[in-house]
C-alpha atoms as a PDB file:
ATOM      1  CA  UNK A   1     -31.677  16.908  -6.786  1.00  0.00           C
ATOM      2  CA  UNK A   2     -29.472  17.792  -3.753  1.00  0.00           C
ATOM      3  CA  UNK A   3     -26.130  17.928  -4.489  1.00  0.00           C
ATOM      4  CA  UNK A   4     -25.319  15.734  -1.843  1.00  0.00           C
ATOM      5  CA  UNK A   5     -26.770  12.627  -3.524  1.00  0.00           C
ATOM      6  CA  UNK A   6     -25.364  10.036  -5.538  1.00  0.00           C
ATOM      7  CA  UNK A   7     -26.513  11.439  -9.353  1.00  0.00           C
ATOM      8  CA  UNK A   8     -28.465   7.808 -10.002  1.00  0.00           C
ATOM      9  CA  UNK A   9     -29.451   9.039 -13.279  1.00  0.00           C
ATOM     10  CA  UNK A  10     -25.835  10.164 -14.319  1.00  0.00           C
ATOM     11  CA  UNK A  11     -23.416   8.262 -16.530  1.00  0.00           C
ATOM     12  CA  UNK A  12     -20.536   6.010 -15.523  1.00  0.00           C
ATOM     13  CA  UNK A  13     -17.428   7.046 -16.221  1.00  0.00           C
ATOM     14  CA  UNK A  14     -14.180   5.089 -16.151  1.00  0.00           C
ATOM     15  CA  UNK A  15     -12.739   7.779 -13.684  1.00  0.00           C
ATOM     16  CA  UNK A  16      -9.375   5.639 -11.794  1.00  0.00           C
ATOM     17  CA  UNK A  17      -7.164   3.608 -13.503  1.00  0.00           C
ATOM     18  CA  UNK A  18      -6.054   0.332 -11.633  1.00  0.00           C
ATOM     19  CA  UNK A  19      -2.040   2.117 -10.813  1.00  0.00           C
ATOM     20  CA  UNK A  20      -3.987   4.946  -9.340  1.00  0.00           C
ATOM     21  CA  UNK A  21      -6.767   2.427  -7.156  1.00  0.00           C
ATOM     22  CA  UNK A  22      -3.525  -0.048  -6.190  1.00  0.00           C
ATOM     23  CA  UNK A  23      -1.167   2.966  -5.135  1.00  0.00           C
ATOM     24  CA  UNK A  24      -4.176   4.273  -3.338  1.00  0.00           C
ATOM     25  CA  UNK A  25      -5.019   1.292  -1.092  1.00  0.00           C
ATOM     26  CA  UNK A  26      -1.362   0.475  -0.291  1.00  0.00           C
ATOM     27  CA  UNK A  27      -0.828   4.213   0.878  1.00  0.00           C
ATOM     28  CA  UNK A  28      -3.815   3.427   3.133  1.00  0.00           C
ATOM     29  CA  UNK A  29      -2.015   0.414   4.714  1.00  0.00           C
ATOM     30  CA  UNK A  30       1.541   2.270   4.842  1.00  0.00           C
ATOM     31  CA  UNK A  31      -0.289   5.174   6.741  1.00  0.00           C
ATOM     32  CA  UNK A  32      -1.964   3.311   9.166  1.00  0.00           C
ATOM     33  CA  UNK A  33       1.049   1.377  10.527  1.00  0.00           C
ATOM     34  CA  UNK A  34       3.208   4.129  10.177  1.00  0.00           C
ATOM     35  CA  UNK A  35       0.965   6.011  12.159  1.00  0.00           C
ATOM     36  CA  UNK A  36       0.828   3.911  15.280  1.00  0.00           C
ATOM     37  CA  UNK A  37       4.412   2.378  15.013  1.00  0.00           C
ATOM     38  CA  UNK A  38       5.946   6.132  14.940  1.00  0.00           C
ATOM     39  CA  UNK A  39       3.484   6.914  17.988  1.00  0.00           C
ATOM     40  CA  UNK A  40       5.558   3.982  19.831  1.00  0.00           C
ATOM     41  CA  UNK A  41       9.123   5.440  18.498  1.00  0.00           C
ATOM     42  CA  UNK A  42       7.898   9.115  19.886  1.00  0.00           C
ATOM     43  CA  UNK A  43       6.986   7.462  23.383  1.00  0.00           C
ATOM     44  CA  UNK A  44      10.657   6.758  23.880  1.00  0.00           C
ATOM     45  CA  UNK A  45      11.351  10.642  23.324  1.00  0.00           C
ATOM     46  CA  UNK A  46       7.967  12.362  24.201  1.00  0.00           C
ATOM     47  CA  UNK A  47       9.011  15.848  23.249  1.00  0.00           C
ATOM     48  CA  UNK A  48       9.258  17.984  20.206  1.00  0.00           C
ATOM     49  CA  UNK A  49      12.060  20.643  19.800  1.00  0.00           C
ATOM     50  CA  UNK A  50      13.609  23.075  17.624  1.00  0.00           C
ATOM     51  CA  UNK A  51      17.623  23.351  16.737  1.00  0.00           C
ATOM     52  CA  UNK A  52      20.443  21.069  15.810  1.00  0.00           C
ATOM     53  CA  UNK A  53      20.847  19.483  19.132  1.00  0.00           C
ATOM     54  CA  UNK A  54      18.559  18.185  21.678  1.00  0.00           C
ATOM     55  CA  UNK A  55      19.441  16.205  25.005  1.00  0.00           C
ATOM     56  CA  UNK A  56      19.150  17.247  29.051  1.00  0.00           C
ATOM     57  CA  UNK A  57      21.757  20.126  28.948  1.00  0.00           C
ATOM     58  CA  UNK A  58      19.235  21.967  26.027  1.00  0.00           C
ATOM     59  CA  UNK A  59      16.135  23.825  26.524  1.00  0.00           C
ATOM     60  CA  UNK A  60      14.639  23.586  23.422  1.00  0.00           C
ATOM     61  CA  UNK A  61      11.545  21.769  23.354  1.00  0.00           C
ATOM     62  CA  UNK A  62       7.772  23.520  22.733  1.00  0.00           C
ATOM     63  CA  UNK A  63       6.273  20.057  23.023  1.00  0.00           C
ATOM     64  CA  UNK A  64       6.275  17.399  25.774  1.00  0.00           C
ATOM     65  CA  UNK A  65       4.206  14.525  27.316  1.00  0.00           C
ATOM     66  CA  UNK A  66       5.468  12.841  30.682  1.00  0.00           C
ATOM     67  CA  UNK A  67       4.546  12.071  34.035  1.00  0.00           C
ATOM     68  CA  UNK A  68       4.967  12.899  37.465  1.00  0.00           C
ATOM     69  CA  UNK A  69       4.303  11.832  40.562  1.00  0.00           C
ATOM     70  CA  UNK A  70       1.876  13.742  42.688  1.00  0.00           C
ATOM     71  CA  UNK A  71       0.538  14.010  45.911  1.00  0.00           C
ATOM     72  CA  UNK A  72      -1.272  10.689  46.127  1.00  0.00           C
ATOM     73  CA  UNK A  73      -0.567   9.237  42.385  1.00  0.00           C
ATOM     74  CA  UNK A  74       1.218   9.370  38.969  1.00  0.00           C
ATOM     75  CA  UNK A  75      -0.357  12.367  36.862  1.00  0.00           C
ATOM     76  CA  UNK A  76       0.523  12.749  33.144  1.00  0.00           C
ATOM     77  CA  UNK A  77       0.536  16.010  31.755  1.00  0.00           C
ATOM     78  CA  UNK A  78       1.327  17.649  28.408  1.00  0.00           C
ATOM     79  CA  UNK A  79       3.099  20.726  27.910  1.00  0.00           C
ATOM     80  CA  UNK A  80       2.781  22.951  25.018  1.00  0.00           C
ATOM     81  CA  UNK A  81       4.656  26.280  24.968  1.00  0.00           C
ATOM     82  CA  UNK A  82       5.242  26.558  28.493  1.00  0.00           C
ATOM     83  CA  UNK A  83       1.676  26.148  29.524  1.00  0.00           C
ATOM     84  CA  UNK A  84       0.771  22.651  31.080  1.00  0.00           C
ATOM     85  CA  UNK A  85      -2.411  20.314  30.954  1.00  0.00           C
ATOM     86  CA  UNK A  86      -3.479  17.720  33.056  1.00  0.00           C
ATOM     87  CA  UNK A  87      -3.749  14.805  30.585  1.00  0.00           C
ATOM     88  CA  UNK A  88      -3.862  11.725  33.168  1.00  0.00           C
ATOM     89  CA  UNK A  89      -5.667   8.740  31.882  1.00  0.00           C
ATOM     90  CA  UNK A  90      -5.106   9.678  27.460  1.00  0.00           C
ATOM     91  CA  UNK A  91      -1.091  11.130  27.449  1.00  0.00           C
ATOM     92  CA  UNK A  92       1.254  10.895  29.855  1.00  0.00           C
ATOM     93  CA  UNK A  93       0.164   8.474  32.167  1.00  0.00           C
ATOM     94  CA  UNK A  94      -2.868   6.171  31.274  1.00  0.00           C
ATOM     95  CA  UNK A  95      -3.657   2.328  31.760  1.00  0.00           C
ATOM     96  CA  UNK A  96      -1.035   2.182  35.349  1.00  0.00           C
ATOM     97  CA  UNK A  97       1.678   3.222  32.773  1.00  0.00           C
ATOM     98  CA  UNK A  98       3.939   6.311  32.423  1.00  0.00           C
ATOM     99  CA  UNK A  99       4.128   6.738  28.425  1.00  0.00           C
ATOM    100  CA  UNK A 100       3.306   9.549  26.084  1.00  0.00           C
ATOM    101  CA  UNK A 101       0.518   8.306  23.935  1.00  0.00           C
ATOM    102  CA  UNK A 102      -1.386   5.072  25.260  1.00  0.00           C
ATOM    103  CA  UNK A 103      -0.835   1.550  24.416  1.00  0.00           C
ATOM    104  CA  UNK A 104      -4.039   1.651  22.494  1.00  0.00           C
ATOM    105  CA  UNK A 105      -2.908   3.947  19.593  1.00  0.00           C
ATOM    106  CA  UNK A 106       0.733   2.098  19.550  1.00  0.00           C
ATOM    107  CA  UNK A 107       2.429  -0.614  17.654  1.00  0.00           C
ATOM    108  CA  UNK A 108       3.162  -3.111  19.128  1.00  0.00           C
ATOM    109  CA  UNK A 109       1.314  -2.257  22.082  1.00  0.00           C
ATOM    110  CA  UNK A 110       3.520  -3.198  24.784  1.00  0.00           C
ATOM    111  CA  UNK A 111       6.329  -0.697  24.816  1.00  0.00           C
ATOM    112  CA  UNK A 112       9.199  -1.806  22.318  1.00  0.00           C
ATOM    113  CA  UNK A 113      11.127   0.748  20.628  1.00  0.00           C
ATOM    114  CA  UNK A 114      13.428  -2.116  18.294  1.00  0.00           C
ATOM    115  CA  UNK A 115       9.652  -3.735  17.566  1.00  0.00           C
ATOM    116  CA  UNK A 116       8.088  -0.259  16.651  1.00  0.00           C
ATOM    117  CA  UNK A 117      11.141   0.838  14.453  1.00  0.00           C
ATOM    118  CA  UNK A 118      11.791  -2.504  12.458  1.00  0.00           C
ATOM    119  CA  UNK A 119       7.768  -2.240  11.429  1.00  0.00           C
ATOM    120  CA  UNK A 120       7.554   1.518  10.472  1.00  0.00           C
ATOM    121  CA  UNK A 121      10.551   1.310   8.363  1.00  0.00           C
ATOM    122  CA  UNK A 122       9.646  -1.968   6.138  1.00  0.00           C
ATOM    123  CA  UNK A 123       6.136   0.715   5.572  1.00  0.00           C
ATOM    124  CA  UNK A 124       7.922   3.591   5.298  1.00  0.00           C
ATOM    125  CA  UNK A 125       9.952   1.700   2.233  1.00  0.00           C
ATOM    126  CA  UNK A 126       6.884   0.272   1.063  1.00  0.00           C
ATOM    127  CA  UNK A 127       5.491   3.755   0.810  1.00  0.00           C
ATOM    128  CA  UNK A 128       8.689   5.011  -1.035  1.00  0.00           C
ATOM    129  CA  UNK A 129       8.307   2.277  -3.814  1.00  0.00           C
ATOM    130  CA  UNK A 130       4.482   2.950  -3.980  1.00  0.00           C
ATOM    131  CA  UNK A 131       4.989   6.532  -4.420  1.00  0.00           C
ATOM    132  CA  UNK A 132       7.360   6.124  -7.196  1.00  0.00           C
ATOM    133  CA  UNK A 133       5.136   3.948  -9.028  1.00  0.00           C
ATOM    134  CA  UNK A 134       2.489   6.257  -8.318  1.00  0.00           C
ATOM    135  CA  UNK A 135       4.471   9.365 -10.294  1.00  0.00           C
ATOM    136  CA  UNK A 136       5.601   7.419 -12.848  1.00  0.00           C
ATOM    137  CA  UNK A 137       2.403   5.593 -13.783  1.00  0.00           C
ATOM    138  CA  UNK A 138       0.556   9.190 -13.382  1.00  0.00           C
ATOM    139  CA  UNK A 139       3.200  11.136 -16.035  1.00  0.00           C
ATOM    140  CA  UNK A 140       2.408   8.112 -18.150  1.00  0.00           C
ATOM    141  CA  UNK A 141      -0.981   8.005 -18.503  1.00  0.00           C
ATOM    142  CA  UNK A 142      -2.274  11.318 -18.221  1.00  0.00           C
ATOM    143  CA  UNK A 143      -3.517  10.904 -13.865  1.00  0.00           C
ATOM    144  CA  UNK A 144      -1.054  13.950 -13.301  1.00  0.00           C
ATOM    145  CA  UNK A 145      -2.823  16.769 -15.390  1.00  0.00           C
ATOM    146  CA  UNK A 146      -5.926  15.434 -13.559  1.00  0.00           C
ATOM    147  CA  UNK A 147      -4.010  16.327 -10.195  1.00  0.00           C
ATOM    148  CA  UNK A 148      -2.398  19.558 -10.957  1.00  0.00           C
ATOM    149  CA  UNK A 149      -5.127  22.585 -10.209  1.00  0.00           C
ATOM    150  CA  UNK A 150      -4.844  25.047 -12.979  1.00  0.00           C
ATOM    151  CA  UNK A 151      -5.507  29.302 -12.720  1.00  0.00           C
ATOM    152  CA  UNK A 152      -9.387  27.992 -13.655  1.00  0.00           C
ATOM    153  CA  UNK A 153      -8.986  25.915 -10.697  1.00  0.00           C
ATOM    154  CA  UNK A 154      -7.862  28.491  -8.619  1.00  0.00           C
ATOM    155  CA  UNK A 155     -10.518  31.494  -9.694  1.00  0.00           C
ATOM    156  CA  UNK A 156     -12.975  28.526  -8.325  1.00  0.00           C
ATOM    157  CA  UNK A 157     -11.522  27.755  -5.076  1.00  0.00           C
ATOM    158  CA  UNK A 158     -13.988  30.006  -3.563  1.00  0.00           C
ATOM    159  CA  UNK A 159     -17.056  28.895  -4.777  1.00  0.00           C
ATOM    160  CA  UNK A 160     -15.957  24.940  -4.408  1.00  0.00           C
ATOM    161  CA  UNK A 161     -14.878  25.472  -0.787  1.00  0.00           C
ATOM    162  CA  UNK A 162     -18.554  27.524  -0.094  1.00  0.00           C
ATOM    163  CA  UNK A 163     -20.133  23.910  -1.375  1.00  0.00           C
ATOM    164  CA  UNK A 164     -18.381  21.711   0.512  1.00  0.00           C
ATOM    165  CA  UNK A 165     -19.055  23.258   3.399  1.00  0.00           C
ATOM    166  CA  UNK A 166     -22.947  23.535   2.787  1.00  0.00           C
ATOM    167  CA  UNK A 167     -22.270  19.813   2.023  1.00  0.00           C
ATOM    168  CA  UNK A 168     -23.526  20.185  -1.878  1.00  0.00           C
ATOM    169  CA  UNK A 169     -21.094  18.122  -3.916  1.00  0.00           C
ATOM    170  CA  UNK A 170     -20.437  17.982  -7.599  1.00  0.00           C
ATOM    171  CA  UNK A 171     -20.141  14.695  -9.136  1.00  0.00           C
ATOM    172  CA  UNK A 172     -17.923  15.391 -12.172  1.00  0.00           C
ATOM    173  CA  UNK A 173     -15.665  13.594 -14.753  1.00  0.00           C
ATOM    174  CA  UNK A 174     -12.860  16.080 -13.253  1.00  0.00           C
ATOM    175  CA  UNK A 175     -11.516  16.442  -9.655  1.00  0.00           C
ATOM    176  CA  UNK A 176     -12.932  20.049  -8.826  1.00  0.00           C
ATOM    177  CA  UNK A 177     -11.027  22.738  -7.534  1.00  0.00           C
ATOM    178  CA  UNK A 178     -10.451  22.037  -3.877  1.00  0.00           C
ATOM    179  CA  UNK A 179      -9.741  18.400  -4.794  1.00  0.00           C
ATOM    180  CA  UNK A 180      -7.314  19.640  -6.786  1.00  0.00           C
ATOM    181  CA  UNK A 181      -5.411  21.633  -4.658  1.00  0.00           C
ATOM    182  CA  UNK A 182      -5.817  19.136  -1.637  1.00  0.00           C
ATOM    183  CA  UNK A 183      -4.467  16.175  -3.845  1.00  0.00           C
ATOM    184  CA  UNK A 184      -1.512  18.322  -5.268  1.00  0.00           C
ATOM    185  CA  UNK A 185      -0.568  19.500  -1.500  1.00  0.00           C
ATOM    186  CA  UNK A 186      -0.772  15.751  -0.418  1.00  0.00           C
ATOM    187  CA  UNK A 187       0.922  13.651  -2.989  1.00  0.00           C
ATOM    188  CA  UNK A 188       3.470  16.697  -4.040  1.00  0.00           C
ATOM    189  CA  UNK A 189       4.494  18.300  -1.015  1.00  0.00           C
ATOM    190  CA  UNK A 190       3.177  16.713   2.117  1.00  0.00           C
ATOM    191  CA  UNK A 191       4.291  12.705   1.500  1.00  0.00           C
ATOM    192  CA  UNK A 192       7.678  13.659  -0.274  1.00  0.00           C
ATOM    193  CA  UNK A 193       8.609  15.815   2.961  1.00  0.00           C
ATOM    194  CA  UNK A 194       7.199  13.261   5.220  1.00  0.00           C
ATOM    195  CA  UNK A 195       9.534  11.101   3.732  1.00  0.00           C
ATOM    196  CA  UNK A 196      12.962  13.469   3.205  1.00  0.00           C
ATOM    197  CA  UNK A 197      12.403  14.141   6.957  1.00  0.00           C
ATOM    198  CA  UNK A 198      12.490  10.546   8.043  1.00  0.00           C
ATOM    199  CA  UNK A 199      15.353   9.865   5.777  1.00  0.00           C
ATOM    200  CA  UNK A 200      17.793  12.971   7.488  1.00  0.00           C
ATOM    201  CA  UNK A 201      17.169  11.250  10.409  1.00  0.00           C
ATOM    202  CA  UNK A 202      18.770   8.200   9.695  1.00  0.00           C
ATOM    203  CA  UNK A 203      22.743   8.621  10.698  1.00  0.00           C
ATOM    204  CA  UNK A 204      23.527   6.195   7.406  1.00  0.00           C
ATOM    205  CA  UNK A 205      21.603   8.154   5.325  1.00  0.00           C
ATOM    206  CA  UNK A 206      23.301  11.137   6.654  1.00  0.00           C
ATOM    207  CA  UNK A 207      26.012   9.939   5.316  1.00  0.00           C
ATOM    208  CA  UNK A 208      25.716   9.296   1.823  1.00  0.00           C
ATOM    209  CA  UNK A 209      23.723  12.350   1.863  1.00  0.00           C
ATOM    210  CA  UNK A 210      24.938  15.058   4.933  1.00  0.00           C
ATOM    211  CA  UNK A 211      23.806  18.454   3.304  1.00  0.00           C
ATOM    212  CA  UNK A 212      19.931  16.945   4.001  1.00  0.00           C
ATOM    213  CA  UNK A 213      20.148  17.530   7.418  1.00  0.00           C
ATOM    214  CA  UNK A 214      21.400  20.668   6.912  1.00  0.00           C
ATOM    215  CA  UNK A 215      18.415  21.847   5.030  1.00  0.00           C
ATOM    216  CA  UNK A 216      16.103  21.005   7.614  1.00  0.00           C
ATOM    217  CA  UNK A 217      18.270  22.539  10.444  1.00  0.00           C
ATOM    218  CA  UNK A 218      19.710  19.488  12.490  1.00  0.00           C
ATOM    219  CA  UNK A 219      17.654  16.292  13.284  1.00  0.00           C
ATOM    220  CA  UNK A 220      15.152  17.834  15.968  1.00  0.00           C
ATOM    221  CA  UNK A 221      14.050  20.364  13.950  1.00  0.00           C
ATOM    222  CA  UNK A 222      13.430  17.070  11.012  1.00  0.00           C
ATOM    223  CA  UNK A 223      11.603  14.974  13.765  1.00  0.00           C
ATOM    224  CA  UNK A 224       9.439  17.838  14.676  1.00  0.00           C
ATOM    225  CA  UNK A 225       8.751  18.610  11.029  1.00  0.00           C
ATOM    226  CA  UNK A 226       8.063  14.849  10.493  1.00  0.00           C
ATOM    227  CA  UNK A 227       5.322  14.779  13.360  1.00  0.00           C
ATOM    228  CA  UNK A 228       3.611  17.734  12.322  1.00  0.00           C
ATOM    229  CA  UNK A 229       3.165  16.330   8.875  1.00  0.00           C
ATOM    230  CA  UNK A 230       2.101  13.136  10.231  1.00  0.00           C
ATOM    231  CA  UNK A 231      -0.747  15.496  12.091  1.00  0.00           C
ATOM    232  CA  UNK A 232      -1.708  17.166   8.715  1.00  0.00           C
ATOM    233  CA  UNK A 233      -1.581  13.725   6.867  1.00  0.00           C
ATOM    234  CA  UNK A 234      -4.268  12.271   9.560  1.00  0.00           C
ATOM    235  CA  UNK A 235      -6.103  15.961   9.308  1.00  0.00           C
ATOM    236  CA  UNK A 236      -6.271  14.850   5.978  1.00  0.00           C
ATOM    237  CA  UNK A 237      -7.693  11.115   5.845  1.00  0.00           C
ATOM    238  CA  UNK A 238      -9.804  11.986   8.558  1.00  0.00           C
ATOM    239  CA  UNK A 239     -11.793  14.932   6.218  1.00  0.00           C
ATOM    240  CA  UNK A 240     -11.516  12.491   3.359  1.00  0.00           C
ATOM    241  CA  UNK A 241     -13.196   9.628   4.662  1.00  0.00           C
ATOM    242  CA  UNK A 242     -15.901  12.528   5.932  1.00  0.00           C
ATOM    243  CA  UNK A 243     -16.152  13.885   2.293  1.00  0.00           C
ATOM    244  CA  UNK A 244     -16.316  10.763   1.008  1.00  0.00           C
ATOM    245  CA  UNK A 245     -19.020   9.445   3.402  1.00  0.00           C
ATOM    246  CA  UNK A 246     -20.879  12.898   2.715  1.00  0.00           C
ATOM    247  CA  UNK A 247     -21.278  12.826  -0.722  1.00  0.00           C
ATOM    248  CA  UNK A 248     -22.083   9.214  -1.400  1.00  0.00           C
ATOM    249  CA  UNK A 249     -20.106   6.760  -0.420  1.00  0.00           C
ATOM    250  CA  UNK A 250     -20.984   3.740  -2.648  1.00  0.00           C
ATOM    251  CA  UNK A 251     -20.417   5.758  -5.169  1.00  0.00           C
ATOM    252  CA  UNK A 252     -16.905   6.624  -4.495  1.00  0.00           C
ATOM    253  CA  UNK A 253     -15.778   3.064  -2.642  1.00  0.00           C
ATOM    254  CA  UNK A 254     -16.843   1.928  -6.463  1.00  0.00           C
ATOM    255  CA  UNK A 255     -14.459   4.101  -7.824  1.00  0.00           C
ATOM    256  CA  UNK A 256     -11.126   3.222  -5.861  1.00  0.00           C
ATOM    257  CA  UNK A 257     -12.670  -0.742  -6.586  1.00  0.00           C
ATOM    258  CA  UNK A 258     -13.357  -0.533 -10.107  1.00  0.00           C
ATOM    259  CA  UNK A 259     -12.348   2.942 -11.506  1.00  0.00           C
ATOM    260  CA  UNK A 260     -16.269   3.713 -12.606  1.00  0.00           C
ATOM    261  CA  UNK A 261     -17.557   6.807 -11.035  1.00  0.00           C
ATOM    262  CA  UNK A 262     -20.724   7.665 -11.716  1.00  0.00           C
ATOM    263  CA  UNK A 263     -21.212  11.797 -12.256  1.00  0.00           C
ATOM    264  CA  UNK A 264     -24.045  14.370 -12.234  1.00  0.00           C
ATOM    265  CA  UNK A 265     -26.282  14.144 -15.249  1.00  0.00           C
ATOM    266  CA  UNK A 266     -25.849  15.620 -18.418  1.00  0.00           C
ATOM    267  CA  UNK A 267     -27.156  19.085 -19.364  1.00  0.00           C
ATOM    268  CA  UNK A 268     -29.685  18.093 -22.159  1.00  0.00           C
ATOM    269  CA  UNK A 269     -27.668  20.607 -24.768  1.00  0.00           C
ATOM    270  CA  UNK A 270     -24.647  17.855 -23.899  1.00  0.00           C
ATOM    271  CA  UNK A 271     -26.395  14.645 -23.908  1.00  0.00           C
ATOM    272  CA  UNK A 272     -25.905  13.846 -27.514  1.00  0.00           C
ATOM    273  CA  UNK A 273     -22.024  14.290 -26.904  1.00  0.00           C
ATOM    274  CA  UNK A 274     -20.041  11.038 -28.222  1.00  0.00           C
ATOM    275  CA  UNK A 275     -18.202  11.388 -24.832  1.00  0.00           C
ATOM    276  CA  UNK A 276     -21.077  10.907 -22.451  1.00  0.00           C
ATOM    277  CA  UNK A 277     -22.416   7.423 -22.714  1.00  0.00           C
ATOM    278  CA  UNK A 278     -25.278   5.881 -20.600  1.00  0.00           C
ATOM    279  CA  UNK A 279     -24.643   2.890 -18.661  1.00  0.00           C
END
């Protein structure tokens, strides 16, 4: 059987518990509109820079969108470590409008910075709450061990990321290895500093809490760490929804529905094992 299939044959096994399929599907939402609301907050400072301060009298900025106006018309560019593109018609400049990313990717679409912020914040909160719940409910019942790769899980890194690139996928009770690791780097480390970043920008939060900012040297350096996460957190759904797609995806939509997954057949020496039940 190619190991890209859905194992028909294989048992179903209650894999997701209903915390872990509702914090799941609410992250979804959160993402999304964070996503295109915080594209319409970075139009109204297209550039990305490194230090405590920022504003006209600095220099400090490896990342910018804008326009110009050329010879005959408006041309958007994008500059990236002192070397420029022409990016007329996508950034810059696109639908007879100067503004970093276009009106298609934003929220609201029509430029409105108040609009924009009042909607990525009530997510952004929503995503706070969720994630709570989401550690809580996973030191509870047991989801957490499931999460954190092990030295086993690291000794098969290798071999797991060789398979998923040849696009032969195991079906297990388990996450495997890679899963593992991605999960862990996700829900530990990338969504926790996603969220510390957009909190030492706020000036109340700064604050009750001042040393935050500190730690992520000033707030440009915290906006520009908060938009590259954003990049890795779409890097991320994007390959998921691939993987998913790739190795069945009826089988694994069933799973964040109903928390049965059904895995790769049993080894005949293991399929008179009290724990592996036909369905």
């Amino acid at each position: 059987m190619p190991r890209e299939e859905t194992p028909a044959n294989g048992p179903l096994i209650y894999r997701q518990s209903t915390w872990t399929r509702a914090t799941h599907w609410i992250w979804a939402i959160c993402l999304f509109f964070l996503l295109l609301t915080g594209l319409q907050i970075f139009n109204a400072y297209p550039k990305l820079e490194i230090g405590v301060e920022s504003g006209f009298e600095y220099d400090n900025a490896f990342f910018e969108i804008g326009a110009r106006r050329g010879a005959d018309e408006i041309q958007g560019f994008t500059r990236l470590f002192g070397r420029e593109f022409d990016t007329t018609g996508v950034l810059g400049f696109s639908n007879g409008r100067a503004q970093g990313f276009p009106a298609a990717v934003t929220i609201p679409s029509t430029r409105s910075l108040a609009t924009g912020r009042l909607i990525h914040f009530f997510f952004a909160w929503l995503l706070v709450g969720t994630l709570t719940v989401w550690f809580v409910a996973s030191l509870l019942n047991g989801h957490m061990r499931q999460v954190l790769p092990r030295g086993a899980d690291f000794r098969a890194l290798g071999r797991d990321i060789t398979d998923h690139a040849r696009l032969r996928f195991h079906h297990g009770r388990h996450y495997g290895a890679l899963q593992k690791l991605t999960y862990a780097l996700v829900m530990l480390i990338l969504l926790p500093l996603m969220i510390l970043t957009g909190l030492s920008m706020s000036p109340w939060f700064n604050a009750v809490v001042p040393w935050l900012l500190d730690v992520f040297g000033g707030r440009p350096t915290a906006r520009t760490l908060h938009f590259l996460v954003m990049l890795l957190l779409t890097g991320f759904f994007i390959v998921h929804v691939v993987m998913v797609l790739a190795s069945g995806p009826l089988n694994g939509l069933r799973s964040m529905l109903s928390g049965w997954y059904r895995i790769d057949p049993a080894p005949e020496a293991d399929a008179d094992r009290p724990d592996r039940k036909e369905t």
